[in-house]
N, C-alpha and C. Protein backbone atom coordinates (compact mmCIF):
# COMPACT_ATOMS: atom_id res chain seq x y z
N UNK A 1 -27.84 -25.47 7.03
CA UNK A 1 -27.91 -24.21 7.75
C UNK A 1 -26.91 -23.26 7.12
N UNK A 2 -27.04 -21.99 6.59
CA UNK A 2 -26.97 -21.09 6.12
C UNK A 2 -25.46 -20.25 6.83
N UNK A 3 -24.89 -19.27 6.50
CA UNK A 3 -23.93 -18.52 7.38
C UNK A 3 -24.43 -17.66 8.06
N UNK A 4 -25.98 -17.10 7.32
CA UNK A 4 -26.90 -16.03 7.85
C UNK A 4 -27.41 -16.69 9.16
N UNK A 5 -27.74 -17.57 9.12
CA UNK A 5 -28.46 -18.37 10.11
C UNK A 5 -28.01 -18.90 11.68
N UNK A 6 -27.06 -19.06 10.81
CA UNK A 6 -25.93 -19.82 11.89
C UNK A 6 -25.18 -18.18 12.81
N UNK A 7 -25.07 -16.95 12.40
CA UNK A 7 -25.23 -16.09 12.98
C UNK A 7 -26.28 -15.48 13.66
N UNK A 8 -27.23 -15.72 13.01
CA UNK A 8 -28.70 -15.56 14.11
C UNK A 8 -28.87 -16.23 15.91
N UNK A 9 -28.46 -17.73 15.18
CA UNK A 9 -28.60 -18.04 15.69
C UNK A 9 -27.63 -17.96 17.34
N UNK A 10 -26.50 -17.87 16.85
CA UNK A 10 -24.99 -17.47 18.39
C UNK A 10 -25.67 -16.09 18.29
N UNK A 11 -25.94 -15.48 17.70
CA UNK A 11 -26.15 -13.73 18.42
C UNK A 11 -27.67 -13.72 19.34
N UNK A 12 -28.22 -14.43 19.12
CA UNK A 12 -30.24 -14.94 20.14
C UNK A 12 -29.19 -16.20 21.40
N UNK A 13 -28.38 -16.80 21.07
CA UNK A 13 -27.46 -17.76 22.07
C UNK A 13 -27.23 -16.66 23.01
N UNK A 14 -26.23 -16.10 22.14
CA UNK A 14 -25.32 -14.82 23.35
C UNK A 14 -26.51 -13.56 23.78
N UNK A 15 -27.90 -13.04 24.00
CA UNK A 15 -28.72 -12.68 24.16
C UNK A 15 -29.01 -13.39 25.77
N UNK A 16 -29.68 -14.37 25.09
CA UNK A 16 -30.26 -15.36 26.26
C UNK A 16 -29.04 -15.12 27.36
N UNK A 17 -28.23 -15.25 26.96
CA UNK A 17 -27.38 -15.73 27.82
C UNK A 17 -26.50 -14.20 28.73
N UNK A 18 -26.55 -13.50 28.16
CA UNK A 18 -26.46 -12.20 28.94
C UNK A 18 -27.71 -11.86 29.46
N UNK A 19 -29.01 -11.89 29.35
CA UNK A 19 -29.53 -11.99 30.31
C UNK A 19 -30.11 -12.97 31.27
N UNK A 20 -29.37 -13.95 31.23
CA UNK A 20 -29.50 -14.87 32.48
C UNK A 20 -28.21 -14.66 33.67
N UNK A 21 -27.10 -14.23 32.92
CA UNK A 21 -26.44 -13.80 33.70
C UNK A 21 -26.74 -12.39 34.44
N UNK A 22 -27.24 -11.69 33.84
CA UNK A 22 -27.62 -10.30 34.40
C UNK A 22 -28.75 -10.39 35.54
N UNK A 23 -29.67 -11.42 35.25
CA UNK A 23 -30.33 -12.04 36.42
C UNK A 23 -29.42 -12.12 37.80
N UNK A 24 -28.65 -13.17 37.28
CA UNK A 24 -27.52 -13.53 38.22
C UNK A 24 -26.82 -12.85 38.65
N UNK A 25 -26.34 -11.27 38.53
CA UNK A 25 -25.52 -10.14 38.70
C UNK A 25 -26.60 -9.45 39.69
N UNK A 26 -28.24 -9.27 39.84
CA UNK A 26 -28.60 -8.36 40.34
C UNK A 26 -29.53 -9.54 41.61
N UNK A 27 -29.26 -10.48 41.21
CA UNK A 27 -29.72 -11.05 42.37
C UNK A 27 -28.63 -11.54 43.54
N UNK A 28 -27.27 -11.49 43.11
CA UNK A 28 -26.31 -11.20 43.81
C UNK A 28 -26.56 -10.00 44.65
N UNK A 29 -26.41 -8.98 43.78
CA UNK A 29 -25.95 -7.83 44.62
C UNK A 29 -27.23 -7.49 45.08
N UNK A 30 -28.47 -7.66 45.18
CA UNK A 30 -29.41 -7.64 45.99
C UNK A 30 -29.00 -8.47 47.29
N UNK A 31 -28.84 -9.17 47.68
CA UNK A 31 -28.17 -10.54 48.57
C UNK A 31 -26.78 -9.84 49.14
N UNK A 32 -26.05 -9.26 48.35
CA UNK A 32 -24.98 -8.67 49.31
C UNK A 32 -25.63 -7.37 50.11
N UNK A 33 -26.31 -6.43 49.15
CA UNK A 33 -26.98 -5.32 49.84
C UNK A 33 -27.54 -5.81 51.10
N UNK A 34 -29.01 -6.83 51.23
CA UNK A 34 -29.61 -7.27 52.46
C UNK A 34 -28.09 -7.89 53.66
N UNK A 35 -26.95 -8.13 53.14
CA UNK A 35 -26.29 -8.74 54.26
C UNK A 35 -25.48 -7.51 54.50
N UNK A 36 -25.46 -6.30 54.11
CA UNK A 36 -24.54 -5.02 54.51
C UNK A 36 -25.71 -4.60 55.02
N UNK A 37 -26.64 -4.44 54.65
CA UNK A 37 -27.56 -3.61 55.94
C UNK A 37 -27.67 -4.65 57.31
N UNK A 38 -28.18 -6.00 57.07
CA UNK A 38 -28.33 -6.88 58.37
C UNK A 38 -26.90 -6.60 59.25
N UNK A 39 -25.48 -6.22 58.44
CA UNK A 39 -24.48 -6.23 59.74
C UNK A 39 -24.65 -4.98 59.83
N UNK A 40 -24.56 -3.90 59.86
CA UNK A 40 -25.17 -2.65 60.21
C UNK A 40 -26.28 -2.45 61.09
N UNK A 41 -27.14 -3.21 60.95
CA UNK A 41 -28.52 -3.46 61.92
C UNK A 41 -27.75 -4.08 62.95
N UNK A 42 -26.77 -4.95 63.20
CA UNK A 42 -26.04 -5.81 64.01
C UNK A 42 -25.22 -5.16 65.11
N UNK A 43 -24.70 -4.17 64.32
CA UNK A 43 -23.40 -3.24 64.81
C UNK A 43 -24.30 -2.17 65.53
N UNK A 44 -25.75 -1.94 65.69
CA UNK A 44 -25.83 -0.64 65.91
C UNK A 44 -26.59 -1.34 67.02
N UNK A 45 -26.89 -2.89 67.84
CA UNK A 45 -27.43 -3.57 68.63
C UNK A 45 -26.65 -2.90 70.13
N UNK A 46 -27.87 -3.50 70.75
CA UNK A 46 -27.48 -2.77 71.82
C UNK A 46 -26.19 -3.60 72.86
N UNK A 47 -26.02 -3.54 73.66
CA UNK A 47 -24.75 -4.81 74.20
C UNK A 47 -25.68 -5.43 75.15
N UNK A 48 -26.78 -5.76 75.65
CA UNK A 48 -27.55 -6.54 75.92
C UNK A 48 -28.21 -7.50 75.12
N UNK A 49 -28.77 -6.81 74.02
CA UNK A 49 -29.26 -7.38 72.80
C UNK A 49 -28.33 -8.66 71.99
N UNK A 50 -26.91 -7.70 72.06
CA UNK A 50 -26.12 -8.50 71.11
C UNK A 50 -25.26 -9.89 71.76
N UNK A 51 -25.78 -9.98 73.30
CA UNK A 51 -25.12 -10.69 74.54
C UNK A 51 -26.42 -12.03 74.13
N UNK A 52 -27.37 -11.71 73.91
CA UNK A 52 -28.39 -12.45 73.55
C UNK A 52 -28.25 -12.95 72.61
N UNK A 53 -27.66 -12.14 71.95
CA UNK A 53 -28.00 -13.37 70.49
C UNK A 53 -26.85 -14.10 70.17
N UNK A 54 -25.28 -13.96 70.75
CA UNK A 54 -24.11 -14.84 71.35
C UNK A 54 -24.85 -15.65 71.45
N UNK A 55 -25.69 -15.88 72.77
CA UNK A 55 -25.94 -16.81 73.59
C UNK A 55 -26.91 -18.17 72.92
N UNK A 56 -27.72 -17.41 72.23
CA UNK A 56 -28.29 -17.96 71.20
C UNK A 56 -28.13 -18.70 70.58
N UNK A 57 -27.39 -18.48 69.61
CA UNK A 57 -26.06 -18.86 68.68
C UNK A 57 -25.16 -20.22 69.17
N UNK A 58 -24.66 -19.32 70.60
CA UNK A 58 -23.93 -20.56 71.20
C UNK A 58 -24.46 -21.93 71.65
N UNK A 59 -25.79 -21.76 72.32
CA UNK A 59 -26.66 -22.50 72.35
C UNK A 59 -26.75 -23.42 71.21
N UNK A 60 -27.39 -22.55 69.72
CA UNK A 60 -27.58 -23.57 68.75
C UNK A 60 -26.69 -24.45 68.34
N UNK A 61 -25.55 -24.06 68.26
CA UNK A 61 -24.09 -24.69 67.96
C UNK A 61 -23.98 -26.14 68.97
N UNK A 62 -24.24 -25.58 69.97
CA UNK A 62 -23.90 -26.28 70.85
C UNK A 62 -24.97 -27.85 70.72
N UNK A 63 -26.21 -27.71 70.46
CA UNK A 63 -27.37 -28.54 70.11
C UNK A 63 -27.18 -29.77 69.14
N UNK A 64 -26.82 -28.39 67.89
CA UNK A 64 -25.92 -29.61 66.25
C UNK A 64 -24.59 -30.03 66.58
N UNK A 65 -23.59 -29.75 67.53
CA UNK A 65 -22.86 -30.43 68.68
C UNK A 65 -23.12 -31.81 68.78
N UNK A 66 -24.11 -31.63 69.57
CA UNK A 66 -24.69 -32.84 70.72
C UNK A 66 -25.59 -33.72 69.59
N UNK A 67 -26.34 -33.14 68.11
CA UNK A 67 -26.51 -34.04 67.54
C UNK A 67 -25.51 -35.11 66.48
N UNK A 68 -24.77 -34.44 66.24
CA UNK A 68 -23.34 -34.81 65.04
C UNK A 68 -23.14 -35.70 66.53
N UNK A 69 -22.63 -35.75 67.67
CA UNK A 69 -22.03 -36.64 68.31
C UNK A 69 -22.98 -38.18 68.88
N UNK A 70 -24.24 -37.81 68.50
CA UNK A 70 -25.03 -39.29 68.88
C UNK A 70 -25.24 -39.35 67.62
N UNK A 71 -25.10 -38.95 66.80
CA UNK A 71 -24.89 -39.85 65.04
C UNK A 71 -23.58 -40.32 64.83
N UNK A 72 -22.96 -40.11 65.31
CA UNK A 72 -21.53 -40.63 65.39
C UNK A 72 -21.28 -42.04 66.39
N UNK A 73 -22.17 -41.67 67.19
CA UNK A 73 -21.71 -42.59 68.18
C UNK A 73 -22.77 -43.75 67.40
N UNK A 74 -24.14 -43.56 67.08
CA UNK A 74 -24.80 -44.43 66.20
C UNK A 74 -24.54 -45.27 65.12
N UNK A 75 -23.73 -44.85 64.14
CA UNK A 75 -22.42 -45.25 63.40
C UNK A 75 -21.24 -45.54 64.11
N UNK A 76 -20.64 -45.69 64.91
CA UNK A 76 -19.80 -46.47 65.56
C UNK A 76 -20.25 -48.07 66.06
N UNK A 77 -21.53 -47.53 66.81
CA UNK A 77 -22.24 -48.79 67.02
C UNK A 77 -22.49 -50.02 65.71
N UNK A 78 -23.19 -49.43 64.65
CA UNK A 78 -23.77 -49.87 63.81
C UNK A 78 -22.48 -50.30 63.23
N UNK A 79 -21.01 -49.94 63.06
CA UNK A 79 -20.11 -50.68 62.56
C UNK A 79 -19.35 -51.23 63.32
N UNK A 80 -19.42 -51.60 64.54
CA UNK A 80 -19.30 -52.78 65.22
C UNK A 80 -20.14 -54.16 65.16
N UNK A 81 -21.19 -53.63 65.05
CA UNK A 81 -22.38 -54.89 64.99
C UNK A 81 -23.10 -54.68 65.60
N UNK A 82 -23.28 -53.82 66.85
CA UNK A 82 -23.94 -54.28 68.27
C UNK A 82 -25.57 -53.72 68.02
């Protein structure tokens, strides 16, 4: 392989590779954009609305709670023997 070549070749490397990152740069900031408008959509909720979706929330939490603790207790069992 050549010196010509061997420069072809890192300058088509470094190509590819700035635009896979540039992929990666605008699909970021697409993804931050949708989560600055969703808290904006959030903030402008009404205080009934936003009492609801607490509750919601708290609820779900509360569910993967109650499941993490009978998998736990399932593995306790299971390393006892019983």
């Amino acid at each position: 392989m050549g010196l010509i070549q061997f420069f072809k070749n890192a300058f088509s490397d470094m190509k590819a590779s700035a635009k896979a990152q540039h992929e990666v740069d605008k699909a970021n900031f697409n993804a931050a954009k949708a989560e600055s408008k969703a808290q904006w959509e959030e903030a402008k909720m009404s205080p009934q609305a936003r009492q609801a979706k607490m509750q919601k929330e708290r609820e779900e939490q509360i569910a993967a709670a109650n499941e993490r603790q009978t998998a736990a207790e399932q593995r306790i069992k299971a390393a006892k023997g019983e």
